[in-house]
N, C-alpha and C. Protein backbone atom coordinates (compact mmCIF):
# COMPACT_ATOMS: atom_id res chain seq x y z
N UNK A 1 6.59 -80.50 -47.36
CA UNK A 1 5.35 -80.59 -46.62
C UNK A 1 5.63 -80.64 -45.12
N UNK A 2 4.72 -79.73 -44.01
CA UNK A 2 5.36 -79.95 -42.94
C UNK A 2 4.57 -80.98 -42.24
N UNK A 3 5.31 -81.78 -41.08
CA UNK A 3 4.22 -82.39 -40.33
C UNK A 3 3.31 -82.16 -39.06
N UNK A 4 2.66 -80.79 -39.61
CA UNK A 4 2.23 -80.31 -38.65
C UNK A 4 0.86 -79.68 -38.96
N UNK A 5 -0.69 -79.85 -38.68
CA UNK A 5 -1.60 -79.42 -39.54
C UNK A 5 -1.89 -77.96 -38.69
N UNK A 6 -1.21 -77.36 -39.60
CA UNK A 6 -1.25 -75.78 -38.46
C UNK A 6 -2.38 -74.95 -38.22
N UNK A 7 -3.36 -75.48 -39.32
CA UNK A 7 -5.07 -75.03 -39.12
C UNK A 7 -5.49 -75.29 -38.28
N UNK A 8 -5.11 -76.75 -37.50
CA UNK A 8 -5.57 -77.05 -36.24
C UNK A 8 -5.22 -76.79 -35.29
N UNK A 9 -3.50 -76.89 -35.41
CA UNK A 9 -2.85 -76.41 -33.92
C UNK A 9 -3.01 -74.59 -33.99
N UNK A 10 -3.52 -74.24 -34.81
CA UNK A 10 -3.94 -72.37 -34.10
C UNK A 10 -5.23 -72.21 -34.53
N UNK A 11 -6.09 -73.14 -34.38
CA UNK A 11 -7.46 -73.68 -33.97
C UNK A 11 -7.69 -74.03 -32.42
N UNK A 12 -6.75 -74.83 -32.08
CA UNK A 12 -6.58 -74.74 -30.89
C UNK A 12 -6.15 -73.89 -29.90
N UNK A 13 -5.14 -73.18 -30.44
CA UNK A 13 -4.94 -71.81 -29.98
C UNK A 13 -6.23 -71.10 -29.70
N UNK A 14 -6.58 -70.63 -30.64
CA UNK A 14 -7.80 -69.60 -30.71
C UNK A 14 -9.09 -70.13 -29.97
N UNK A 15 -9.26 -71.50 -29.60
CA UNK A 15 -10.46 -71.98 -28.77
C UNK A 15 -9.86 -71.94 -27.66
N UNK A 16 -8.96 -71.87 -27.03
CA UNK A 16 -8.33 -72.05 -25.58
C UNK A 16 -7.93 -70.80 -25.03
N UNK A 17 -7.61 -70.09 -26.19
CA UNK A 17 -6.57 -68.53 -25.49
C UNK A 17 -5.27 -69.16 -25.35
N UNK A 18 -4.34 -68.31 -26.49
CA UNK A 18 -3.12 -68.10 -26.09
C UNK A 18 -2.12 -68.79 -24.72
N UNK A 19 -2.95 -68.47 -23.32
CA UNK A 19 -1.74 -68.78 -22.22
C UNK A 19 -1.99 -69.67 -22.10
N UNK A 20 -3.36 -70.33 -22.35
CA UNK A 20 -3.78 -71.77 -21.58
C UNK A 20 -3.52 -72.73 -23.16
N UNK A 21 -2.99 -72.30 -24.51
CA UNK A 21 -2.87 -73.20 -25.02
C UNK A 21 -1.54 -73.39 -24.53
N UNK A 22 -0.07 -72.50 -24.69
CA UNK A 22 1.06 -72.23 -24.08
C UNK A 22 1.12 -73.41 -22.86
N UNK A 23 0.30 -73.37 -21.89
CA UNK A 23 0.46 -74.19 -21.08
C UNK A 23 0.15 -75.69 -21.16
N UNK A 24 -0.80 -75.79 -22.04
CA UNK A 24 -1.57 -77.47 -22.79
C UNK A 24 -0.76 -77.72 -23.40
N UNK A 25 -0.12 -76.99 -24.30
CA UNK A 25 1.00 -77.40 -25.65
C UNK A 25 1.98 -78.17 -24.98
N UNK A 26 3.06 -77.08 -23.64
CA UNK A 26 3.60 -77.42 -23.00
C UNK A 26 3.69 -78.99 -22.38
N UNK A 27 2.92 -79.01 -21.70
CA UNK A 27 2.32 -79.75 -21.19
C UNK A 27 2.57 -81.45 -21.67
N UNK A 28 1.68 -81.34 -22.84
CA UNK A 28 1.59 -81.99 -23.97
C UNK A 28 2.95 -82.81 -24.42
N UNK A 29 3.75 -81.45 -24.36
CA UNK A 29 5.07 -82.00 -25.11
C UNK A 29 5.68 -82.84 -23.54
N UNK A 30 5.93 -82.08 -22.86
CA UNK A 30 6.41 -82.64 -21.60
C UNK A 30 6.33 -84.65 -22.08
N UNK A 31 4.61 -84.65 -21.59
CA UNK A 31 3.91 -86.06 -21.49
C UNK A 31 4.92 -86.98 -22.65
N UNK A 32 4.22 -86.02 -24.04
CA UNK A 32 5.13 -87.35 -25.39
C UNK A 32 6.69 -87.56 -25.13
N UNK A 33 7.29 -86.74 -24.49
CA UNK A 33 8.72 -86.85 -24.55
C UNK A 33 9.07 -87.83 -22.97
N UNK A 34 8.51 -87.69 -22.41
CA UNK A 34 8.77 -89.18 -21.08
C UNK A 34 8.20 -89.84 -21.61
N UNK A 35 6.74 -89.88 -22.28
CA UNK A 35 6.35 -91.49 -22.80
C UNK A 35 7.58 -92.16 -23.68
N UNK A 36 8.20 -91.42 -24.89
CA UNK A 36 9.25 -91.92 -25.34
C UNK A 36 10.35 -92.41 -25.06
N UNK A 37 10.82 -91.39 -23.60
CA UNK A 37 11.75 -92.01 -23.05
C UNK A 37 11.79 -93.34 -22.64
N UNK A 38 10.80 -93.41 -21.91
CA UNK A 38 10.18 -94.55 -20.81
C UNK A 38 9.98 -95.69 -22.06
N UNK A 39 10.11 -95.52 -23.04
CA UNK A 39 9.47 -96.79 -23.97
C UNK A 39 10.83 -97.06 -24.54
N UNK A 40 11.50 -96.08 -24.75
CA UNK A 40 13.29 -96.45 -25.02
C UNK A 40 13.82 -97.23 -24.29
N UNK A 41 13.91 -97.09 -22.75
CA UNK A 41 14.62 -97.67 -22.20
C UNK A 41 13.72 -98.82 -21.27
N UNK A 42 12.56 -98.77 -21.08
CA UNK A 42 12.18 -100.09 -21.01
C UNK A 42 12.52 -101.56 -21.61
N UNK A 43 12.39 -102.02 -20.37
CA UNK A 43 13.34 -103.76 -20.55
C UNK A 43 12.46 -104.48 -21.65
N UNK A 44 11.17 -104.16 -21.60
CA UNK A 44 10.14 -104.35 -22.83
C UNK A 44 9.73 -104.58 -23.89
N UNK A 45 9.35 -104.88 -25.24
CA UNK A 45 9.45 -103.85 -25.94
C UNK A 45 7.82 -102.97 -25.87
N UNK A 46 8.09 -101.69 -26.70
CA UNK A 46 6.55 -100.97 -26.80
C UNK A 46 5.55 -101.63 -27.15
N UNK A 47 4.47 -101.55 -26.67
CA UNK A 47 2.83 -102.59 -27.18
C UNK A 47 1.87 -101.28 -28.33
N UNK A 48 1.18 -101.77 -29.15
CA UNK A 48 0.05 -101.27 -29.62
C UNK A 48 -0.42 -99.83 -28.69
N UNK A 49 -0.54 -100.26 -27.48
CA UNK A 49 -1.19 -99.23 -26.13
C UNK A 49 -0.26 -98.14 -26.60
N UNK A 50 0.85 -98.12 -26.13
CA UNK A 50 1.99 -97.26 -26.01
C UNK A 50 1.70 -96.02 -27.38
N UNK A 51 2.08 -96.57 -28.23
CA UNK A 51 1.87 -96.02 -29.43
C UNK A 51 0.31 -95.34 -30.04
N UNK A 52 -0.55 -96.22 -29.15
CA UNK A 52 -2.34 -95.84 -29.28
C UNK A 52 -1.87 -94.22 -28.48
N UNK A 53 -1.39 -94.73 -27.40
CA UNK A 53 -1.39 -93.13 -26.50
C UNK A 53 -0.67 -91.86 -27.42
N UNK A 54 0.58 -92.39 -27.66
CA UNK A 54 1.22 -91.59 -28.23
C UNK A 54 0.52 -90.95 -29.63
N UNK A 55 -0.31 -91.62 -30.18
CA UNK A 55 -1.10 -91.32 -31.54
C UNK A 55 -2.31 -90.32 -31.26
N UNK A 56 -2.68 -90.63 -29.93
CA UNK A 56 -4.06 -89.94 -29.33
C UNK A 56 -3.35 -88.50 -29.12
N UNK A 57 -2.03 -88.21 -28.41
CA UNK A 57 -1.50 -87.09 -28.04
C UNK A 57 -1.44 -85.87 -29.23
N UNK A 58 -0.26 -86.32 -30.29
CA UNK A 58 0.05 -86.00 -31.39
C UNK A 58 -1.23 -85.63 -32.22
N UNK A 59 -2.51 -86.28 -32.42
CA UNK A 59 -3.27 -86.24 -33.45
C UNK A 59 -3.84 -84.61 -32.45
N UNK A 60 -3.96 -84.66 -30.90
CA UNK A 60 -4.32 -83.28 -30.19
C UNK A 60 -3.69 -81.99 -30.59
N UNK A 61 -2.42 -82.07 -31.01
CA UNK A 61 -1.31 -81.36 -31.34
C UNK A 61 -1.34 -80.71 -32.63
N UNK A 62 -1.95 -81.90 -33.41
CA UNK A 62 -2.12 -81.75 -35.19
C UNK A 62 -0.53 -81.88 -35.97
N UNK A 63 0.38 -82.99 -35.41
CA UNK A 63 1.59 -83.64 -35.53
C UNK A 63 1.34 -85.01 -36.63
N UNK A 64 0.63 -84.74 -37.37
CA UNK A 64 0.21 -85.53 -38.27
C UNK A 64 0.84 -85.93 -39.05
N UNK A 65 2.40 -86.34 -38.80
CA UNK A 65 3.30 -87.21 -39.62
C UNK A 65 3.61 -88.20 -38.27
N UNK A 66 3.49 -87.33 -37.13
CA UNK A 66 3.73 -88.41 -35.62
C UNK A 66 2.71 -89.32 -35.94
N UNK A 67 1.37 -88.80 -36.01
CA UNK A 67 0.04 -90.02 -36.66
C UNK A 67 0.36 -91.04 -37.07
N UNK A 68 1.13 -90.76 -38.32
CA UNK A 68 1.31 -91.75 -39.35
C UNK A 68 2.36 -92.65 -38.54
N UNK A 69 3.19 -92.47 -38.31
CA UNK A 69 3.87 -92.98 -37.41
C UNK A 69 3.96 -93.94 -36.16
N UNK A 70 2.98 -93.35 -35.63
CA UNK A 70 2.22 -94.49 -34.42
C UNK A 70 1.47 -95.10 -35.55
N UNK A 71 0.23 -95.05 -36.12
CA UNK A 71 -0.11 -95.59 -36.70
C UNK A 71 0.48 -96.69 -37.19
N UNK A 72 1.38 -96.84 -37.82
CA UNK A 72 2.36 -97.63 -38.74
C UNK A 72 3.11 -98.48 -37.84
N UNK A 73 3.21 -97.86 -36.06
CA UNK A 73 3.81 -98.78 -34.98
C UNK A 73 2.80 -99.57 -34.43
N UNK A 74 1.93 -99.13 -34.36
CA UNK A 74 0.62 -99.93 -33.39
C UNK A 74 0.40 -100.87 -33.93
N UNK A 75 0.25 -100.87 -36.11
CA UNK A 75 0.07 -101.59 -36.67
C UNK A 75 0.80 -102.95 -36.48
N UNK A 76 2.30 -102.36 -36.90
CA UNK A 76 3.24 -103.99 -36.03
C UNK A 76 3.26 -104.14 -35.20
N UNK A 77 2.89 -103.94 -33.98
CA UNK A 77 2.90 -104.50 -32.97
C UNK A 77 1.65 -105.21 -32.70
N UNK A 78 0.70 -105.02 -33.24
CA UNK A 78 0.03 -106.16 -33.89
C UNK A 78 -0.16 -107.18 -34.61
N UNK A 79 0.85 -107.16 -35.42
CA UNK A 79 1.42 -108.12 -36.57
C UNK A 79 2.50 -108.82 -35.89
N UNK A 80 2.62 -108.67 -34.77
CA UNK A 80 4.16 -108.79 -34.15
C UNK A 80 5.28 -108.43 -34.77
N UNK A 81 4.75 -107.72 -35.44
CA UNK A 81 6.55 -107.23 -36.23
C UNK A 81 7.14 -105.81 -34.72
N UNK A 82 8.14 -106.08 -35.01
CA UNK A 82 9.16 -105.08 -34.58
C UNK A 82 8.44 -103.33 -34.98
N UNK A 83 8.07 -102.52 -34.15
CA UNK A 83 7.49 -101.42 -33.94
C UNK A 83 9.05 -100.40 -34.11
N UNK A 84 8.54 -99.13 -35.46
CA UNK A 84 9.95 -98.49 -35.42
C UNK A 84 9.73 -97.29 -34.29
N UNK A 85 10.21 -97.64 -33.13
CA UNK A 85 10.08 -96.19 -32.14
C UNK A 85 11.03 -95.20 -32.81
N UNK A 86 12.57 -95.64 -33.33
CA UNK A 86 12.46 -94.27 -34.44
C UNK A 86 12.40 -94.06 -35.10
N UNK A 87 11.47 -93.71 -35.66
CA UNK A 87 10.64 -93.27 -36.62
C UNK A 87 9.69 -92.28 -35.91
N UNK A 88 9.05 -93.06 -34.42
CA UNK A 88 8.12 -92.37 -33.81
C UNK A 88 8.58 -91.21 -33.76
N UNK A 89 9.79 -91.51 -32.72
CA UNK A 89 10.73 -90.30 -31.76
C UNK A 89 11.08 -89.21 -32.98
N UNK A 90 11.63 -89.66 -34.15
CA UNK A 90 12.21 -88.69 -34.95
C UNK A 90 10.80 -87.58 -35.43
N UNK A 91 9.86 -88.58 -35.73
CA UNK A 91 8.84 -87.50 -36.07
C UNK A 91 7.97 -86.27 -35.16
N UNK A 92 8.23 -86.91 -33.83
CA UNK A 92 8.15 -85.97 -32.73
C UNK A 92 9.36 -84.65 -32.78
N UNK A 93 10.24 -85.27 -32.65
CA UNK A 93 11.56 -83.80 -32.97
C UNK A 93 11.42 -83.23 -33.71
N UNK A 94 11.11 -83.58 -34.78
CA UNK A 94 10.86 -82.63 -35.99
C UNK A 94 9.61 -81.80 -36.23
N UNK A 95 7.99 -82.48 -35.64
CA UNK A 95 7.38 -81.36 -35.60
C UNK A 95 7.36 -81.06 -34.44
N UNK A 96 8.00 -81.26 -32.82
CA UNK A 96 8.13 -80.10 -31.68
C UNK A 96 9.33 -79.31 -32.51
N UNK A 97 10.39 -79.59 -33.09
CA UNK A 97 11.16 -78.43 -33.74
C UNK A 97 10.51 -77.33 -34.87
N UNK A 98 9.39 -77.91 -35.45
CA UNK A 98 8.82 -76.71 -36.61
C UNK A 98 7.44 -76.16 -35.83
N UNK A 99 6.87 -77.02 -34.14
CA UNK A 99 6.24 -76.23 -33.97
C UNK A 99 6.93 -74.79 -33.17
N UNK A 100 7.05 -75.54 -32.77
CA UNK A 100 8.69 -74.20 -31.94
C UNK A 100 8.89 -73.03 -33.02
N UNK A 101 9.35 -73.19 -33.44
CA UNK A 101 10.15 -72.37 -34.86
C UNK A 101 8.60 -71.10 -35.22
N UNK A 102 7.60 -71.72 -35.53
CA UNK A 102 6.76 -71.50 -36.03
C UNK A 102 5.69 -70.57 -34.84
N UNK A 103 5.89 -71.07 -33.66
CA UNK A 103 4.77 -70.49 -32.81
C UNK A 103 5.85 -70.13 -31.39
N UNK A 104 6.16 -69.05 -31.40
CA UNK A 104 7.13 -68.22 -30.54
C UNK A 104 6.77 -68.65 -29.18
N UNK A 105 5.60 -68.36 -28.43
CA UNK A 105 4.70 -69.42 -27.21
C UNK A 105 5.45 -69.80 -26.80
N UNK A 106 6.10 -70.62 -27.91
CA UNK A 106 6.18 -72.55 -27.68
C UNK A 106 7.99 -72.57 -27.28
N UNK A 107 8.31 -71.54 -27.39
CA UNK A 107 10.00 -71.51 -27.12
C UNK A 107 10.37 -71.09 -26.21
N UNK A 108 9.69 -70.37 -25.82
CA UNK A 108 9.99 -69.22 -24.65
C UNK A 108 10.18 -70.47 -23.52
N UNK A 109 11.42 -70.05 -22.37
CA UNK A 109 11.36 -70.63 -21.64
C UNK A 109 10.48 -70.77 -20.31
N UNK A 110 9.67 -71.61 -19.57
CA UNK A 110 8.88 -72.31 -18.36
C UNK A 110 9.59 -72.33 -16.85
């Protein structure tokens, strides 16, 4: 099963046009991949917020195993339990790697 709801992300395509999704997608990925960073190496640890954002991004994307994921972090960090950022991070690599793979756009180099 992939984690990626691809009805939506070339739903989105097709309501935006091609260059301007190319550039949102972009974009997009840019944002989740410094939010992650920035939450790695913060002296911190990640809050509910962090992971709310990151869940809001991903669900735009249709990265719907990232969902589950924040989801499942926001949750402990409400519970005060220990939040798995990887888990987050990994599920981000894996669907920016199958959206890549999957939507040519998305590889080409910027």
């Amino acid at each position: 099963m992939s984690g990626v709801d691809w009805d939506h992300l070339m739903s989105l395509r097709d309501d935006i046009g091609t260059e301007d999704f190319t550039e949102i997608v972009l974009l997009f990925f840019t944002e989740i991949g410094e939010k992650l960073d920035h939450m790695s190496a913060a002296a911190l640890p990640p809050t509910a917020g962090d992971f709310h954002f990151l869940r809001g991004s991903a669900a735009n994307l249709g990265f719907i195993a990232m969902v589950r994921a924040c989801e499942e972090a926001e949750a402990a960090c409400r519970e005060s339990r220990p939040p798995d950022l990887a888990a987050v991070a990994k599920s981000y690599r894996d669907a920016l790697e199958c959206a890549r793979s999957h939507v040519p756009e998305l590889s080409a180099p910027r």
